[in-house]
Structure formats: C-alpha cells, structure tokens
N, C-alpha and C. Protein backbone atom coordinates (compact mmCIF):
# COMPACT_ATOMS: atom_id res chain seq x y z
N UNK A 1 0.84 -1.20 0.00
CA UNK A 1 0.00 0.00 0.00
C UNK A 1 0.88 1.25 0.00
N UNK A 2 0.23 2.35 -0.37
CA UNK A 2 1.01 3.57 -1.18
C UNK A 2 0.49 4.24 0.63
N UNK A 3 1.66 5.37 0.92
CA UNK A 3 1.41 5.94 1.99
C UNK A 3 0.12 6.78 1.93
N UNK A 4 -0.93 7.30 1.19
CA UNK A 4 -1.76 7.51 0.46
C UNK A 4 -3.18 7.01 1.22
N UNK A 5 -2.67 5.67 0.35
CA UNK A 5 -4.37 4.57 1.49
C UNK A 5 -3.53 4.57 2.56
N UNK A 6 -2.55 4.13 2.74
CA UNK A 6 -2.40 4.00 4.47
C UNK A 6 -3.17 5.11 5.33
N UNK A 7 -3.07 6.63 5.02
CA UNK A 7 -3.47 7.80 5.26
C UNK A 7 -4.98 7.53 5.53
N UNK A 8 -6.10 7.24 4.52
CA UNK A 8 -7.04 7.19 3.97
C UNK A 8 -7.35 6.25 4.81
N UNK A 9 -7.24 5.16 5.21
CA UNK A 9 -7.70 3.74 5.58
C UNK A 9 -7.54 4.49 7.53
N UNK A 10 -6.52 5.05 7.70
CA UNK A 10 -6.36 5.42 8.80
C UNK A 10 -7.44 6.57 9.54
N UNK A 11 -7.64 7.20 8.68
CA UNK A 11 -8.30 8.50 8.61
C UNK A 11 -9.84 7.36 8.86
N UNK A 12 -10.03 6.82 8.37
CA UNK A 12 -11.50 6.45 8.19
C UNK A 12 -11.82 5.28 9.86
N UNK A 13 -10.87 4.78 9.96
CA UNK A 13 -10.66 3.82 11.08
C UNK A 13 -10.76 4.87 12.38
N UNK A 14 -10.60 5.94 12.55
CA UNK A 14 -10.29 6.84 13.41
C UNK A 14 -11.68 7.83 13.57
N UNK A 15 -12.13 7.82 11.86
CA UNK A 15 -13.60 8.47 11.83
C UNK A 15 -14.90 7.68 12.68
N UNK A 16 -14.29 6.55 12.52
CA UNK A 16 -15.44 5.05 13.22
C UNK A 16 -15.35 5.23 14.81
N UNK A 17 -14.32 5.66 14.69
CA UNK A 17 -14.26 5.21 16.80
C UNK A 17 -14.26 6.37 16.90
N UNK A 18 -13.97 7.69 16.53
CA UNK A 18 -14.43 9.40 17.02
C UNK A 18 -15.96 9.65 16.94
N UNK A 19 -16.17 9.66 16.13
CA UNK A 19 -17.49 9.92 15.83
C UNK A 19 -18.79 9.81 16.39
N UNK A 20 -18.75 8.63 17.13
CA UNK A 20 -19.87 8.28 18.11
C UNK A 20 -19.68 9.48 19.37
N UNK A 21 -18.26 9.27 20.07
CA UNK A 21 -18.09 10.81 20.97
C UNK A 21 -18.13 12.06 20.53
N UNK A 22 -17.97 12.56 19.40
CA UNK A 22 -18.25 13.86 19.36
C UNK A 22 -19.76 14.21 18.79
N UNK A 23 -20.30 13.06 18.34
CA UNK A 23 -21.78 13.45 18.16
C UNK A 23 -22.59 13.26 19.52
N UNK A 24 -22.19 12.54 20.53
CA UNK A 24 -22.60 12.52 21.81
C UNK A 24 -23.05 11.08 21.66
N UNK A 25 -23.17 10.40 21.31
CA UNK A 25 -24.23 8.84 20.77
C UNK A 25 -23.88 7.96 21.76
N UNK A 26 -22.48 8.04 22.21
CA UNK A 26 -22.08 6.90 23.30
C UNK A 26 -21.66 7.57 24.20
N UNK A 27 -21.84 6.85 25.62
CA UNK A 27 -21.79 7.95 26.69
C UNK A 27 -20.90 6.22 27.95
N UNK A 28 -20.12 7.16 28.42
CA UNK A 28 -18.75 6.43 29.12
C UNK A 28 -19.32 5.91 30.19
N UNK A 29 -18.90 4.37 30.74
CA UNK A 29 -19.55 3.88 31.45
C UNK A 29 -18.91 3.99 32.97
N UNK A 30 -19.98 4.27 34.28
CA UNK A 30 -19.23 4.74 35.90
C UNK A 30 -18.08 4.09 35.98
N UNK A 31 -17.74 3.24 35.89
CA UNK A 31 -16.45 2.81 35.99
C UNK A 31 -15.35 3.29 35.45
N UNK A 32 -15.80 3.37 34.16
CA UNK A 32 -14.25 4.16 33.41
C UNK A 32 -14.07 5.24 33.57
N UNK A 33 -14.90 6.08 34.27
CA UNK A 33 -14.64 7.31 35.15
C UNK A 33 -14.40 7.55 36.71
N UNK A 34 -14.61 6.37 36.93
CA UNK A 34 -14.61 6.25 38.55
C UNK A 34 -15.49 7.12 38.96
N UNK A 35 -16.73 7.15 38.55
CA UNK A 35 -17.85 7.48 39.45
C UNK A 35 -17.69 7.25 40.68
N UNK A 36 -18.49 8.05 41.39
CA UNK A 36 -19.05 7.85 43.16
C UNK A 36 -19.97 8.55 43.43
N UNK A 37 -20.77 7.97 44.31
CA UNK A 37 -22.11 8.84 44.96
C UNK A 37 -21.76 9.76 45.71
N UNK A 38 -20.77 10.57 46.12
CA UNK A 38 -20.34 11.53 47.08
C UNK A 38 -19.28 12.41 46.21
N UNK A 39 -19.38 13.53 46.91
CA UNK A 39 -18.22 14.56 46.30
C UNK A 39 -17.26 14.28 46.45
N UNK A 40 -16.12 14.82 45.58
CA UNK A 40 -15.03 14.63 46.01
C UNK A 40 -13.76 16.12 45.97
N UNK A 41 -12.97 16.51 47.71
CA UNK A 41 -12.51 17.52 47.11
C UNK A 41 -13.56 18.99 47.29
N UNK A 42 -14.45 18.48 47.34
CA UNK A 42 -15.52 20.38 46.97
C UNK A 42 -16.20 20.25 45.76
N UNK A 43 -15.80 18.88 45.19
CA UNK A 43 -16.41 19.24 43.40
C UNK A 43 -17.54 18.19 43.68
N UNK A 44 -18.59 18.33 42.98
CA UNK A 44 -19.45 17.55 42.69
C UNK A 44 -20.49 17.45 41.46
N UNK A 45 -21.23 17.01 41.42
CA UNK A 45 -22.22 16.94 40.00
C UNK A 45 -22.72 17.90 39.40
N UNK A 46 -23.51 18.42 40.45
CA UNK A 46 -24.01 19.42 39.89
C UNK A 46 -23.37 20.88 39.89
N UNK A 47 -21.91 20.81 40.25
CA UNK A 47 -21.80 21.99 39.78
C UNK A 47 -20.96 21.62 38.39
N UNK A 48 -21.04 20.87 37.78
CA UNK A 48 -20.47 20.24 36.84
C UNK A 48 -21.16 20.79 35.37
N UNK A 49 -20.33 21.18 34.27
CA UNK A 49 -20.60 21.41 32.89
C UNK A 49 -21.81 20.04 32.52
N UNK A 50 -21.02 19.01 32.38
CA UNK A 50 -22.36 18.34 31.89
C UNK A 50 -23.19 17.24 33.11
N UNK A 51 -23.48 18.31 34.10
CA UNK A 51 -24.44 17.52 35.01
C UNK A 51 -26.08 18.15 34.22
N UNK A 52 -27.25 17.05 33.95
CA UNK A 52 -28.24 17.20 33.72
C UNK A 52 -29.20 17.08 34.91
N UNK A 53 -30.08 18.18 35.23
CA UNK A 53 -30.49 17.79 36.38
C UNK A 53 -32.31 17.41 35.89
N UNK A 54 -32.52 16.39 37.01
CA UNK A 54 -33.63 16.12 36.61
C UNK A 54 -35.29 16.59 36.61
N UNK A 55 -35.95 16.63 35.88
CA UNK A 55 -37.24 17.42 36.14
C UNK A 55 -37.79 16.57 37.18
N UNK A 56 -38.67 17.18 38.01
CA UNK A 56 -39.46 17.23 39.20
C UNK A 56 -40.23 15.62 38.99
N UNK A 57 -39.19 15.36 40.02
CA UNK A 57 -39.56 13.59 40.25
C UNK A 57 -38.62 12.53 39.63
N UNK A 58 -37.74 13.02 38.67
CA UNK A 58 -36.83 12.62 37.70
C UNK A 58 -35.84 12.54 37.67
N UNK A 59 -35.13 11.17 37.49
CA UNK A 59 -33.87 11.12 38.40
C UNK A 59 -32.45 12.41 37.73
N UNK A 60 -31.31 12.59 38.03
CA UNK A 60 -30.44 13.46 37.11
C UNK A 60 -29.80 12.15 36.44
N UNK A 61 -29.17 13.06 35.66
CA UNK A 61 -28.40 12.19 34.49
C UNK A 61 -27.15 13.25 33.95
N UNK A 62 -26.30 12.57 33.34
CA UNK A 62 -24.95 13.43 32.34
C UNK A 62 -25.15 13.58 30.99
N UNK A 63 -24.50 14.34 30.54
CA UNK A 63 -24.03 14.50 29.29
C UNK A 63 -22.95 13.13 28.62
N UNK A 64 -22.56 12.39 29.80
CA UNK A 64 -20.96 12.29 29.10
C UNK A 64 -21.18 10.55 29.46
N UNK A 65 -21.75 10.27 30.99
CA UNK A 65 -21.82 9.30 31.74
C UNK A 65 -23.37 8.48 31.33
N UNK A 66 -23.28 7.16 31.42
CA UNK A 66 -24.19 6.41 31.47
C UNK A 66 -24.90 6.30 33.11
N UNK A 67 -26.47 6.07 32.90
CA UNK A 67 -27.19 5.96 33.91
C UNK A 67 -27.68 7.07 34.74
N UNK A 68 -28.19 7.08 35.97
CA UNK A 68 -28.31 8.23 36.84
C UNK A 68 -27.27 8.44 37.61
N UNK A 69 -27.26 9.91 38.00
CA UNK A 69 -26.24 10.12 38.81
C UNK A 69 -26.69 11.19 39.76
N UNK A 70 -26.13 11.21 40.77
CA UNK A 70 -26.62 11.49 42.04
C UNK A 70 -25.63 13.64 41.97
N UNK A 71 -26.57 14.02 42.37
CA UNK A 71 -26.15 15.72 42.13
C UNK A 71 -24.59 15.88 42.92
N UNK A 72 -24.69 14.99 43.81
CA UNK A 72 -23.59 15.31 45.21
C UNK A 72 -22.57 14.22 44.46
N UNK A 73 -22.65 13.44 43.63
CA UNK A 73 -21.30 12.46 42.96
C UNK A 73 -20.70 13.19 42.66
N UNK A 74 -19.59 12.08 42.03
CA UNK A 74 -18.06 13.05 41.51
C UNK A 74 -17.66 12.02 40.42
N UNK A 75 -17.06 12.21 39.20
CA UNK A 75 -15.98 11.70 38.76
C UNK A 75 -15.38 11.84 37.75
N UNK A 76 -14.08 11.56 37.12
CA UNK A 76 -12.70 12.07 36.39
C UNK A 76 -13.35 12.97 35.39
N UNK A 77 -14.62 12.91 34.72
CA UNK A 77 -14.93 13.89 33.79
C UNK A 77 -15.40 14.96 34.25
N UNK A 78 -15.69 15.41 35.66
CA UNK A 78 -15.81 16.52 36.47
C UNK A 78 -15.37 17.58 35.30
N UNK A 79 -15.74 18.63 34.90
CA UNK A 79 -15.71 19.82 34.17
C UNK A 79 -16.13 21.02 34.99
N UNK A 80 -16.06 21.87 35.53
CA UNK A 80 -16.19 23.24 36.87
C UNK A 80 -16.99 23.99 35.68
N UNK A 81 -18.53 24.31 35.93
CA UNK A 81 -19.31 25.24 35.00
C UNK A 81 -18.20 26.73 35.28
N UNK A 82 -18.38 27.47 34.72
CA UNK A 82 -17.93 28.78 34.71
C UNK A 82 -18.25 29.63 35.33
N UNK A 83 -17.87 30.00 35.35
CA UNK A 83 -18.13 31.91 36.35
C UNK A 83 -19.10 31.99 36.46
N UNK A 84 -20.15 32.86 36.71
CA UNK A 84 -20.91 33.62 35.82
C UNK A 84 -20.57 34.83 36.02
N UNK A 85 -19.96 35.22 36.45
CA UNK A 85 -19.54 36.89 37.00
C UNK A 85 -20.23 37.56 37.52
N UNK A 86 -21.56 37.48 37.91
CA UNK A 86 -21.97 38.43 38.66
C UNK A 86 -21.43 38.40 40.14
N UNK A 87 -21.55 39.18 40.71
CA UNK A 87 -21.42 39.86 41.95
C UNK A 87 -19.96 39.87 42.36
N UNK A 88 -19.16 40.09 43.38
CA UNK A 88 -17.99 40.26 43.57
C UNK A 88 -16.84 39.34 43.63
C-alpha cells in the first residue's frame, strides 16, 4: 500500500471510533470514570458542565456518563461550570 491509502484507511478507522463521541451517541460507562455517589474535594455533580439535572420527580443524568447520577457524585470527567460573573 502507497502511503496515500495508508493515510485514507487510517483516517477512516479513526472516523469510526471518534465519531460516536463527538456526536454525543455513546456515553462512558461509571467505571471508566470512577464514578461515586459523594463529592469529592468540593467538586461535585451538579456543579459540573455536563451535570443534567432532573425534572421534578426525575432522576439526574450526564451528558458524558451512562445511567443516573446522584447531584452530590463526583468523577474524572468533572468539568467546573464557569463563572458567571456576577457579583464580587
């Protein structure tokens, strides 16, 4: 093979296994993040970028993580929402 398809064949092998994560389609299972039901540190779920919280009666859930997850958990994909800047 010409370095060419190698490129091409590579490129496409790489499109197969990216693709599901950046369209969101597969979502990482508690373990491979080391989930936990408790904070860890000060950080926890819900102050987390992709913590989903749940409507009234409804458990929460992630963006990133499989299953429910508890607002007060923690784990390695922890993301700190941002500022918002108001007040001092």
């Amino acid at each position: 093979m010409n370095a060419r398809r190698i490129f091409i064949c590579r490129a496409l092998v790489a499109g197969s296994i990216l693709m599901p994560l950046i369209t969101g389609a597969a979502k990482l299972a508690k373990a491979d993040v080391q989930y936990q039901d408790r904070p860890r540190d000060g950080r926890d779920c819900d102050d987390c970028i992709h913590f989903v919280p749940g409507a009234k009666g409804t458990p929460s859930s992630c963006k990133v993580v499989e299953g429910q997850v508890s607002p007060h958990g923690y784990c390695l994909a922890f993301t700190p929402k941002p500022k918002s800047g108001k007040g001092s």
